[in-house]
N, C-alpha and C. Protein backbone atom coordinates (compact mmCIF):
# COMPACT_ATOMS: atom_id res chain seq x y z
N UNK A 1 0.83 -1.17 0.00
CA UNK A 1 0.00 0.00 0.00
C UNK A 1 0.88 1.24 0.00
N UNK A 2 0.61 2.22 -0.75
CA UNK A 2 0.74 3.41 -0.84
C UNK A 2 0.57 4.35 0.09
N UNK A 3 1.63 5.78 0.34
CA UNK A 3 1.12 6.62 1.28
C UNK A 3 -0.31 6.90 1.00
N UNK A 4 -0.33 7.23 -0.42
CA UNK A 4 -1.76 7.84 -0.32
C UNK A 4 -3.29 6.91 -0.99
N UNK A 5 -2.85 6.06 -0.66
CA UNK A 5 -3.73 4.87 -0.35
C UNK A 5 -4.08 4.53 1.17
N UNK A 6 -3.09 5.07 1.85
CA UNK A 6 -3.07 4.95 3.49
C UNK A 6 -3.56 6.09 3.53
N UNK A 7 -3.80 6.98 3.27
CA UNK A 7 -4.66 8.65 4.38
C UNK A 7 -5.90 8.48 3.24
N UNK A 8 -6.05 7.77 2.43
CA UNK A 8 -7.34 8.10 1.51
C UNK A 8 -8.44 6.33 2.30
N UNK A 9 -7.82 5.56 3.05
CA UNK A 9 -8.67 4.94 3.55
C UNK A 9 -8.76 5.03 5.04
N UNK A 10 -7.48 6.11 5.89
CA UNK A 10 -7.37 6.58 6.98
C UNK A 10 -8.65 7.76 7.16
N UNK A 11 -9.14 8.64 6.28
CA UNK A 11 -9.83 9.85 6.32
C UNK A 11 -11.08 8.97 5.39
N UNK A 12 -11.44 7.89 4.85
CA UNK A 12 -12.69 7.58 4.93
C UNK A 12 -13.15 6.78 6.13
N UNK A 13 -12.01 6.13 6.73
CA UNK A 13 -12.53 5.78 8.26
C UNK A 13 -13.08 6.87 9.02
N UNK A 14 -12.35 7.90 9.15
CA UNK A 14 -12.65 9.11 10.21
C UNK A 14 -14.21 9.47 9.54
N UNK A 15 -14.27 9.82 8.21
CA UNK A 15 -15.55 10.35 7.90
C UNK A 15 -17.10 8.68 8.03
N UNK A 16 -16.99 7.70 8.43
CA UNK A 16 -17.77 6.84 8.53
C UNK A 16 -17.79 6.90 10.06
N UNK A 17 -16.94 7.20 10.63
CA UNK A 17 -16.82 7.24 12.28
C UNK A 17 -18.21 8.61 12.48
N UNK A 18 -17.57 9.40 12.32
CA UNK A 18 -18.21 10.81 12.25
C UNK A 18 -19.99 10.52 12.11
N UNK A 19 -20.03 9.89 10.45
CA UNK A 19 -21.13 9.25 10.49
C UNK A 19 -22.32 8.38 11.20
N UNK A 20 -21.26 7.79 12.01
CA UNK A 20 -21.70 6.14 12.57
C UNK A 20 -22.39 6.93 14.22
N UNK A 21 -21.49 7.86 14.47
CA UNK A 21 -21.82 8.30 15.68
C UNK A 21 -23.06 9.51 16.04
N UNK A 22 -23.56 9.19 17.44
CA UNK A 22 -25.10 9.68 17.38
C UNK A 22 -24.81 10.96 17.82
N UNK A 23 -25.44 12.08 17.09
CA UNK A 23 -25.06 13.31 17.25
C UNK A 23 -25.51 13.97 18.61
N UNK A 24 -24.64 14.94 19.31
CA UNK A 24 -25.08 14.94 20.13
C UNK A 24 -25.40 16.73 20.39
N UNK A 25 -25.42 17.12 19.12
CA UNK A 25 -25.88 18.63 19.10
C UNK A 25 -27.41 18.76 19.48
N UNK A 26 -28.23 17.58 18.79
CA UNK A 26 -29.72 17.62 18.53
C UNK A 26 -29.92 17.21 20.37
N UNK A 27 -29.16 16.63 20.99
CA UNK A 27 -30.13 16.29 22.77
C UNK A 27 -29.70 17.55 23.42
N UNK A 28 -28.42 18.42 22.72
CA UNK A 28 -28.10 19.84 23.59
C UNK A 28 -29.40 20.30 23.05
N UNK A 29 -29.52 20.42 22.09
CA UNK A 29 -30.64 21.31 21.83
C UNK A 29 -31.56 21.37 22.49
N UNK A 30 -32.23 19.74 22.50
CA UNK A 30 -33.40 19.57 23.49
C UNK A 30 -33.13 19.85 24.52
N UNK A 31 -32.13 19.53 25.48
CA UNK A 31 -31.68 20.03 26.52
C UNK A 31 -31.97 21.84 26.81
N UNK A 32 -31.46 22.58 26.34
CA UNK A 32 -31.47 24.17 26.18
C UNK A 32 -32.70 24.47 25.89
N UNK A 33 -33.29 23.89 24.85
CA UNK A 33 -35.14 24.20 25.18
C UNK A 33 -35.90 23.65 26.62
N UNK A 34 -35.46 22.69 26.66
CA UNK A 34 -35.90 22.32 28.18
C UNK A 34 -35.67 23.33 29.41
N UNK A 35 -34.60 23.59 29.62
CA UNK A 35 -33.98 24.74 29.78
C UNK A 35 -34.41 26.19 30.07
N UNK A 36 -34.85 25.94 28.43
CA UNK A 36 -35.68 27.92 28.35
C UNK A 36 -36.90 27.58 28.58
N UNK A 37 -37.85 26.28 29.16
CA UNK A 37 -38.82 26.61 29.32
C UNK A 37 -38.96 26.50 30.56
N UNK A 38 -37.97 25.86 31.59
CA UNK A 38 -38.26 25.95 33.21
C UNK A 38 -37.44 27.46 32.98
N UNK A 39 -36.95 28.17 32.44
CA UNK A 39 -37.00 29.94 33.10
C UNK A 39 -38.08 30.40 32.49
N UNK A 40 -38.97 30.36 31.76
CA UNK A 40 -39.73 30.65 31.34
C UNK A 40 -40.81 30.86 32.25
N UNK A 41 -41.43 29.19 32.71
CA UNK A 41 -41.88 29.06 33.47
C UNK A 41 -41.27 30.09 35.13
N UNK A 42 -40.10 29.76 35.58
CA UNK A 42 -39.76 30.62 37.17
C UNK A 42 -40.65 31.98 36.14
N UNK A 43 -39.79 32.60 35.37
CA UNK A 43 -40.21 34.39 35.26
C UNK A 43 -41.48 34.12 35.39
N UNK A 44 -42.24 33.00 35.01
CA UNK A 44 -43.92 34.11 34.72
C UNK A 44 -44.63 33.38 36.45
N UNK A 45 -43.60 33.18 37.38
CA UNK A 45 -43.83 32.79 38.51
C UNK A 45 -43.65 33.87 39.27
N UNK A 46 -42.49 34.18 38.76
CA UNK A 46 -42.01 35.95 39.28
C UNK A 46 -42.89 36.81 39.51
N UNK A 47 -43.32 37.28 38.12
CA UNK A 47 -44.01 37.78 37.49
C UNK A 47 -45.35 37.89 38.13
N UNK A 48 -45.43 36.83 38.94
CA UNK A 48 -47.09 36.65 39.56
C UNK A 48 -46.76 37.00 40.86
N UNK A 49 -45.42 36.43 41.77
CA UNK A 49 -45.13 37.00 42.81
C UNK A 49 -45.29 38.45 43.02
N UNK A 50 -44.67 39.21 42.22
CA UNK A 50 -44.55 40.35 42.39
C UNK A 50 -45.49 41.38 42.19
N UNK A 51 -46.57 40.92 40.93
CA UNK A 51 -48.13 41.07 41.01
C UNK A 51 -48.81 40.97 42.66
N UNK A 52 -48.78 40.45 43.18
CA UNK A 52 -49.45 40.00 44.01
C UNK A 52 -48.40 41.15 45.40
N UNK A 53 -47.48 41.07 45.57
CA UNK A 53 -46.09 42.02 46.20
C UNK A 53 -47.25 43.53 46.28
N UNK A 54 -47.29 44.12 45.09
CA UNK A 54 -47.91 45.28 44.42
C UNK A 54 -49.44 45.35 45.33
N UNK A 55 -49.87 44.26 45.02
CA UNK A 55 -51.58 44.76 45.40
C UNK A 55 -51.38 44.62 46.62
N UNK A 56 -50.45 43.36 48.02
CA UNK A 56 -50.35 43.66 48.99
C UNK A 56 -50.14 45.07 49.28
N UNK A 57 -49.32 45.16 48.77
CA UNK A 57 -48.02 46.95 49.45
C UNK A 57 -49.07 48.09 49.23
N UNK A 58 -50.25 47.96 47.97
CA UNK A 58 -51.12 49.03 47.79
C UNK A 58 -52.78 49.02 49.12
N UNK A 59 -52.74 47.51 49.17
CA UNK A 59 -53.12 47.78 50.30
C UNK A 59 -53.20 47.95 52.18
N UNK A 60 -52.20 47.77 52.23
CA UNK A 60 -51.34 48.40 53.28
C UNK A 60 -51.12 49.98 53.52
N UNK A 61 -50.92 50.36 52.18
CA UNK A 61 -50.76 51.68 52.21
C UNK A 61 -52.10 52.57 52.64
N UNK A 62 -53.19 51.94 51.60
CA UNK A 62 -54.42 52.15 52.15
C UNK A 62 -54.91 51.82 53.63
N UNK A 63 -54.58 51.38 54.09
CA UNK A 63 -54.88 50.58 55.61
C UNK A 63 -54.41 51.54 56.19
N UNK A 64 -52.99 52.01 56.40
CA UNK A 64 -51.91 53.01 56.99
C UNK A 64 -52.82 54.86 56.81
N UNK A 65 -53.05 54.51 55.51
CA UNK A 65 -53.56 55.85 55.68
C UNK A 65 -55.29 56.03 56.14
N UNK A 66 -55.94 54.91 56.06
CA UNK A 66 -56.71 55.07 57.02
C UNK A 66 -56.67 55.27 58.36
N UNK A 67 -55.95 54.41 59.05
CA UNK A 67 -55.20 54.61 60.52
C UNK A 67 -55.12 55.69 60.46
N UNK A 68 -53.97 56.70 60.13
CA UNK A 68 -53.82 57.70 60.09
C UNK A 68 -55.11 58.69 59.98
N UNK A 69 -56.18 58.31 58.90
CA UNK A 69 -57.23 59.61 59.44
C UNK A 69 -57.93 59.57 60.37
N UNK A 70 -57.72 58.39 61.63
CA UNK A 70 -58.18 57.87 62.77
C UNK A 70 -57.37 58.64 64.01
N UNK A 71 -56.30 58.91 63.51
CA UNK A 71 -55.03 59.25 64.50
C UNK A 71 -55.02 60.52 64.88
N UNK A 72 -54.45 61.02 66.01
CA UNK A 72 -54.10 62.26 66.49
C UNK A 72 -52.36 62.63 66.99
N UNK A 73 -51.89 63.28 66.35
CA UNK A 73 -50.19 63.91 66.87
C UNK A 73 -50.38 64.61 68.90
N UNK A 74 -49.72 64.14 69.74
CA UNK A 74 -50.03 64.79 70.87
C UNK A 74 -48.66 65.21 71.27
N UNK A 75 -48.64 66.48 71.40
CA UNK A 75 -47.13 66.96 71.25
C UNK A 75 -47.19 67.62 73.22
N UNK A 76 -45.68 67.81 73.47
CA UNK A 76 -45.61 68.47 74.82
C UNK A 76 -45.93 67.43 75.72
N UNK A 77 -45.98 65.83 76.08
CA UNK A 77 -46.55 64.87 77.04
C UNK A 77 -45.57 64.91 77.74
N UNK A 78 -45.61 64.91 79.28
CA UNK A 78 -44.51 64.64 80.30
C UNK A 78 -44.18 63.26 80.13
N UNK A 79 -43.14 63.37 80.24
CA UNK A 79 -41.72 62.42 80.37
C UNK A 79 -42.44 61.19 81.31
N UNK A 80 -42.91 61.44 82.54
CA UNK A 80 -43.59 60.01 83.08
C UNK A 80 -44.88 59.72 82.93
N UNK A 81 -45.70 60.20 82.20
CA UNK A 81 -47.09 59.80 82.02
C UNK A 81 -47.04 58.33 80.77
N UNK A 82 -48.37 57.82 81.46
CA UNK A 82 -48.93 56.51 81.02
C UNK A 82 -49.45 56.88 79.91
N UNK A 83 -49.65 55.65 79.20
CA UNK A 83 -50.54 55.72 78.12
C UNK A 83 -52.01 55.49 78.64
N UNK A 84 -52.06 54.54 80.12
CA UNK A 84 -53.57 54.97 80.29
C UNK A 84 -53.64 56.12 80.89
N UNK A 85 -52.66 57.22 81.24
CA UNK A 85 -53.25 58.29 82.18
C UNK A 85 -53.91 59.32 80.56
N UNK A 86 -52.85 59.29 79.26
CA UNK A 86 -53.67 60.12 78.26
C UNK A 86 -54.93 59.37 78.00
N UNK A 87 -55.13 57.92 77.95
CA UNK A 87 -56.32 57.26 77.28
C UNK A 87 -57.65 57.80 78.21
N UNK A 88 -57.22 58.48 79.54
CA UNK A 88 -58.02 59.00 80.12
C UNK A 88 -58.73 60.19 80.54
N UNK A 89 -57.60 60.83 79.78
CA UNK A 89 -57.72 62.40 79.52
C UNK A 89 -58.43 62.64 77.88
N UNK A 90 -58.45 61.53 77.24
CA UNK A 90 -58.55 61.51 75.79
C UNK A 90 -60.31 60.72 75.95
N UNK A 91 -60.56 60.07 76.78
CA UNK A 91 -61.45 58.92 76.51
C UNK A 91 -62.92 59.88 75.83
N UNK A 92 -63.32 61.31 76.78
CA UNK A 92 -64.03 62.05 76.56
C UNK A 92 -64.65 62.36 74.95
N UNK A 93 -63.36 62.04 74.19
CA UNK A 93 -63.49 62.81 72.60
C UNK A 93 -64.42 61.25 71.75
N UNK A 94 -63.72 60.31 72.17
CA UNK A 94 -64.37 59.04 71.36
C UNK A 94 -64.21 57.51 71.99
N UNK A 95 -64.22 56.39 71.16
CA UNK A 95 -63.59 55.35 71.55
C UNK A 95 -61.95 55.45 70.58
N UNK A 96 -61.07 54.60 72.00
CA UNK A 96 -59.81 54.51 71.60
C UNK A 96 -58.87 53.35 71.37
N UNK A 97 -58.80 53.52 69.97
CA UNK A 97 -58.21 52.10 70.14
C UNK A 97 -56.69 51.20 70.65
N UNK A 98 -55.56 52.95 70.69
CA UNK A 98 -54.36 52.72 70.30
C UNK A 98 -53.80 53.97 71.37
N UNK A 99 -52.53 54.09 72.16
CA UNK A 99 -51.85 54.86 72.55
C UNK A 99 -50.35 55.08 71.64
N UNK A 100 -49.88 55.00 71.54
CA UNK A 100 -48.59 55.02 71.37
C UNK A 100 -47.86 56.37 71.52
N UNK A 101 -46.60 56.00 73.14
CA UNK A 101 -45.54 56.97 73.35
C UNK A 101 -44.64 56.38 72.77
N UNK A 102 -44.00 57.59 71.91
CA UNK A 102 -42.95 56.78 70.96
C UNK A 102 -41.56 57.25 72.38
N UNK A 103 -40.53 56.27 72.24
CA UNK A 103 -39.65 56.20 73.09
C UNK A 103 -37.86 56.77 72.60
N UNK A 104 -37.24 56.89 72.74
CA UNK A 104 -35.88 56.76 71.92
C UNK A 104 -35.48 55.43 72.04
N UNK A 105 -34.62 55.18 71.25
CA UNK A 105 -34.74 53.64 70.95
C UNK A 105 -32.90 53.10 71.20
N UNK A 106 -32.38 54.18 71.93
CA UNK A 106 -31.30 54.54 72.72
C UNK A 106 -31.24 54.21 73.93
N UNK A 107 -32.22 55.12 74.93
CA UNK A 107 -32.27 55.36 75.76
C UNK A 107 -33.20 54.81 77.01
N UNK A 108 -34.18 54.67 76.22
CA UNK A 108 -35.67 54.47 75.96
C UNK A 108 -36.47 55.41 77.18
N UNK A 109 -35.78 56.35 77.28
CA UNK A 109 -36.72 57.71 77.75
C UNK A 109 -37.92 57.50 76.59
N UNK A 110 -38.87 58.34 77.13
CA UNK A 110 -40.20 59.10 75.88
C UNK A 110 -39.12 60.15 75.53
N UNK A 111 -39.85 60.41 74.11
CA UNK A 111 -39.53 61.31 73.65
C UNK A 111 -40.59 62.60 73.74
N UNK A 112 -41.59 62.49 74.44
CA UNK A 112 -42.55 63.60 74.79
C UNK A 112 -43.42 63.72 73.83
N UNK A 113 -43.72 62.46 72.91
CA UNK A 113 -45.19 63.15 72.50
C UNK A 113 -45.72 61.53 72.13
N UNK A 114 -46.81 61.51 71.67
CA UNK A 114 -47.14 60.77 71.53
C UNK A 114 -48.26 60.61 70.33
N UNK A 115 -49.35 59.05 69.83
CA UNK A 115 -49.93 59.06 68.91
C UNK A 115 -51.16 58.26 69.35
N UNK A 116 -52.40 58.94 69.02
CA UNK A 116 -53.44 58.59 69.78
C UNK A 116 -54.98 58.03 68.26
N UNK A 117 -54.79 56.47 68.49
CA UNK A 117 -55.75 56.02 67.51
C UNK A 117 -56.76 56.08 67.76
N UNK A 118 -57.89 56.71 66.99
CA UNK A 118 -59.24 56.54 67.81
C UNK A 118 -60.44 55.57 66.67
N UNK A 119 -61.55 54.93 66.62
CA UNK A 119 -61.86 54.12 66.10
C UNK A 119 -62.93 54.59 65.34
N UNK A 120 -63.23 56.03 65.23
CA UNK A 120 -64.18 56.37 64.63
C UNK A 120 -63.10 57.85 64.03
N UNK A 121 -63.56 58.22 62.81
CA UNK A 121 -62.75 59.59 61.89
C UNK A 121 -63.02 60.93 62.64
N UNK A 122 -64.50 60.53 63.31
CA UNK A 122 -64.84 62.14 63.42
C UNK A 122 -64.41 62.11 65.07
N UNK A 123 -63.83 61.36 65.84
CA UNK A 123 -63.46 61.40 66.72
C UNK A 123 -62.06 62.86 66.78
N UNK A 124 -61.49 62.12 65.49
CA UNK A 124 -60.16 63.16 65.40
C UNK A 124 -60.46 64.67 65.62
N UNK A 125 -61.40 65.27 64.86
CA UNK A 125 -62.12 66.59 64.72
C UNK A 125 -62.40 66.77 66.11
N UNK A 126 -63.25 66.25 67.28
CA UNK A 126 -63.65 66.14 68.17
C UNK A 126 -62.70 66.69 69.50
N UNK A 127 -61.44 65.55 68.98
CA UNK A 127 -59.91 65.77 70.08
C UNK A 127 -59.08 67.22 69.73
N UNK A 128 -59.29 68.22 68.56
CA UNK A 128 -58.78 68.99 68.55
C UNK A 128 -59.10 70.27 69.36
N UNK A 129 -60.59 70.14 69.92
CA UNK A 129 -61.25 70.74 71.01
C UNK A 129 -59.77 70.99 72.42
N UNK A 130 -59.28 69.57 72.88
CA UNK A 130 -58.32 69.50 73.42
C UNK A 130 -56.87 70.04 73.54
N UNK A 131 -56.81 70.23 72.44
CA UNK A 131 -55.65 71.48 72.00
C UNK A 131 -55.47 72.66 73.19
N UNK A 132 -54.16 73.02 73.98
CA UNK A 132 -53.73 73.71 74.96
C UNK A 132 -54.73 73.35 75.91
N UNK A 133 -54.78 72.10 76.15
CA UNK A 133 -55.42 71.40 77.30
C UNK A 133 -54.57 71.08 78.62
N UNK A 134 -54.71 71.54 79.67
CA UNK A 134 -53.69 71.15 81.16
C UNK A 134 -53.37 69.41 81.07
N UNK A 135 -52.38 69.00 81.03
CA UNK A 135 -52.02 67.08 81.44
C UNK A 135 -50.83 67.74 82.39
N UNK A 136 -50.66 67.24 83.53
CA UNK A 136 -50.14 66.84 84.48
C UNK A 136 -49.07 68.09 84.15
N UNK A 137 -49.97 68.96 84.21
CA UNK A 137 -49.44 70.36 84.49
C UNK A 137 -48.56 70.98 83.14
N UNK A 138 -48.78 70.23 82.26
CA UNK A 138 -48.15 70.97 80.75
C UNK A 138 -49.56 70.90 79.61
N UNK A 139 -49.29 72.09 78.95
CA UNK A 139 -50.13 72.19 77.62
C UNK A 139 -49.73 71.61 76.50
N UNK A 140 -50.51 70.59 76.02
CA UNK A 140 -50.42 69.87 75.35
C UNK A 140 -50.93 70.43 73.68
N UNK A 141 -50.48 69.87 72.41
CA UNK A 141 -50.39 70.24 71.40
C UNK A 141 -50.83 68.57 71.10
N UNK A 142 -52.15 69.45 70.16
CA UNK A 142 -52.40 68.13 70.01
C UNK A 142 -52.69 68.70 68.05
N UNK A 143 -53.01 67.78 67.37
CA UNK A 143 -53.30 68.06 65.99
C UNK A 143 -53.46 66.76 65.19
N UNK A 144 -54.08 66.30 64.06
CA UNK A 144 -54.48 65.75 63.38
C UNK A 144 -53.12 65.08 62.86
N UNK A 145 -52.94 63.46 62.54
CA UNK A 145 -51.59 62.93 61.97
C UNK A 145 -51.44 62.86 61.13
N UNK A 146 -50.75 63.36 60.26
CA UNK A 146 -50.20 63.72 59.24
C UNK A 146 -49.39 62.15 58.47
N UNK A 147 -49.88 62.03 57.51
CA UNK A 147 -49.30 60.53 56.17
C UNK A 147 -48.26 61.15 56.31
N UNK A 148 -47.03 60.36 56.31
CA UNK A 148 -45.94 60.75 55.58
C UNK A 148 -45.66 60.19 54.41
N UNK A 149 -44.97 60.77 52.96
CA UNK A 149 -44.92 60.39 51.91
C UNK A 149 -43.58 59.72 51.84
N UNK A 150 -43.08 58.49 51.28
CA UNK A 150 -41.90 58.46 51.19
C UNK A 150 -41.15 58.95 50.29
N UNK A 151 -39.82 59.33 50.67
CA UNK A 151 -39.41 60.44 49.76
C UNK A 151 -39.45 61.86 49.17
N UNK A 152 -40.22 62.45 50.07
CA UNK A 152 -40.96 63.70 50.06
C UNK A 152 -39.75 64.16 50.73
N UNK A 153 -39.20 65.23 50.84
CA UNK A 153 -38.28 66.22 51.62
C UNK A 153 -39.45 67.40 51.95
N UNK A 154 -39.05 67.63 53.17
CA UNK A 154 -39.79 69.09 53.62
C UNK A 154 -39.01 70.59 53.56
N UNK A 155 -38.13 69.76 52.58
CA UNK A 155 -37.09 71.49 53.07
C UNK A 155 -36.26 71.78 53.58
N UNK A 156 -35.59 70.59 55.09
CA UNK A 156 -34.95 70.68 55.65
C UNK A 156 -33.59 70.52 55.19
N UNK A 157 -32.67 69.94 56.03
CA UNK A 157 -31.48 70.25 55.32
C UNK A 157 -30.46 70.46 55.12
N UNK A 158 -29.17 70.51 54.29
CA UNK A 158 -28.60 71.25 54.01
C UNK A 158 -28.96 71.63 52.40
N UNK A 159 -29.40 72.71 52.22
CA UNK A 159 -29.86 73.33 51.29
C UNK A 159 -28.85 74.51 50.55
N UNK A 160 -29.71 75.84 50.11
CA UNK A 160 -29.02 76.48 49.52
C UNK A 160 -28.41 77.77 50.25
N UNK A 161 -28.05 77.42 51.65
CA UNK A 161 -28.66 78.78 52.57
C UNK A 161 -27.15 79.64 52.65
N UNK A 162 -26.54 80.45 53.80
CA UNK A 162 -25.40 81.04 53.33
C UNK A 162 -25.12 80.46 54.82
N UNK A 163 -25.27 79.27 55.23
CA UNK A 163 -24.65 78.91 56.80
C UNK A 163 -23.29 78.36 56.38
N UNK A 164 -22.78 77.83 57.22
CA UNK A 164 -21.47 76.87 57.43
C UNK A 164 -20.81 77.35 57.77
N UNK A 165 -19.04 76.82 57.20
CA UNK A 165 -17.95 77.57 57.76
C UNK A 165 -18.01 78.74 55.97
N UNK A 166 -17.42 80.19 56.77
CA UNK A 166 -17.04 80.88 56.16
C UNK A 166 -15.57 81.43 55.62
N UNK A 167 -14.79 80.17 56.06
CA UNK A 167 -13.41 81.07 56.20
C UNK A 167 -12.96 81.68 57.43
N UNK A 168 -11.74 82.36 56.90
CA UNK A 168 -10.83 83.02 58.36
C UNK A 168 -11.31 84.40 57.98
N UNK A 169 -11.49 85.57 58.92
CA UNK A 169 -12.06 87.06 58.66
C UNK A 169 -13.41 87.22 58.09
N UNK A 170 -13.62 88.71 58.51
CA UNK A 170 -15.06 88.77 58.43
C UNK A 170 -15.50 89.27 56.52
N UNK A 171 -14.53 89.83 56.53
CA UNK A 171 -14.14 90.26 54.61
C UNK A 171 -13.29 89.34 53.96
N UNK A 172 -13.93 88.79 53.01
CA UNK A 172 -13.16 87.91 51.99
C UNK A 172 -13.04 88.25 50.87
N UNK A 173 -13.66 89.76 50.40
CA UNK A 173 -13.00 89.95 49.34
C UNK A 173 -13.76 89.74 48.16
N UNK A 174 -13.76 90.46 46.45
CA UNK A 174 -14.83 89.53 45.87
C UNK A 174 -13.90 88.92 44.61
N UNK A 175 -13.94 87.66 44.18
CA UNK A 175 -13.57 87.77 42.93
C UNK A 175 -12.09 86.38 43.02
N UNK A 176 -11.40 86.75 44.34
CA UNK A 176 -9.99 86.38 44.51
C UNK A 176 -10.39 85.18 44.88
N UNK A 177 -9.33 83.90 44.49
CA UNK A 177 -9.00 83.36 45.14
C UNK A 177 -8.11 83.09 46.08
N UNK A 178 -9.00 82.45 47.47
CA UNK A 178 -8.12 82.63 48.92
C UNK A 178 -7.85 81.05 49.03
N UNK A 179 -6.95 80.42 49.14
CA UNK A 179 -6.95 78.98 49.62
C UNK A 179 -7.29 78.85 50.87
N UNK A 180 -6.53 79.79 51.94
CA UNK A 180 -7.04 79.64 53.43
C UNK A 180 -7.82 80.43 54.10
């Protein structure tokens, strides 16, 4: 036999091999569709989770801000008063469902005011009667509770104002630059 009698029945072996053998592009394939249809399937699982995420969180929000038009801000409360000694100074305006002295969360002194739920709306209107009312010898500030928005800024701040440090001297001059 010849060299090229030897690579011309060497390279029809390889190409009958090639042949003979079961391809294995066509089970990746199936594989990778299999594949894209369990993500397919998770996303539109997602997809429903987070549907459902949405209508919770929207109604919560609604819930919260109902509370809130139930609620009263009670500003100026002494440092040792109960929540039943206000629920009792308060009971007069409506039924109540809720005290809350908010505390520091430090210290856990009060922080002197507090939040008063009542179980009917027009109760709130009712408690503002109470406004610069005597409690255990301080005038109390009381007012309607206010939603807070998230993300809303009120203004506060550091803003555009002319505070901070100014430098060394009371004249700086216009125009120059001063490094120190």
């Amino acid at each position: 036999m010849s060299i090229e009698e030897t690579n011309r029945t060497a390279s029809s072996l390889t190409e009958e091999k090639i042949a003979t053998q079961p391809t294995t592009a066509g089970s990746e394939l199936d594989n990778e569709a299999s594949k894209n249809g369990e993500v397919d399937d998770d996303a539109a699982k997602l997809r429903e989770l987070h549907a459902d995420l949405a209508k919770q969180e929207s109604e919560t929000q609604e819930e919260k801000s109902d509370i809130d038009a139930r609620s009263i801000y009670v500003g100026n409360v002494d440092y040792d008063s109960s929540p039943e000694e206000l629920q009792k100074h308060f009971q007069s305006v409506g039924v109540i469902n809720r005290v809350t002295i908010l505390l520091n969360k430090f210290t856990g002194q009060p922080k002197g005011f507090a939040y008063i739920e009542f179980a009917e709306p027009s109760s709130v209107v009712n408690s503002l009667v109470l406004n610069d009312s005597v409690f255990r010898g301080r005038n109390l500030k009381v007012n309607p509770k206010r939603t807070n928005i998230p993300g809303f800024s009120r203004g506060r701040g550091r803003g555009r104002g002319r505070g901070g440090f100014r430098g060394r001297g009371a004249f700086r001059g216009r125009g120059r630059f001063q490094p120190y």
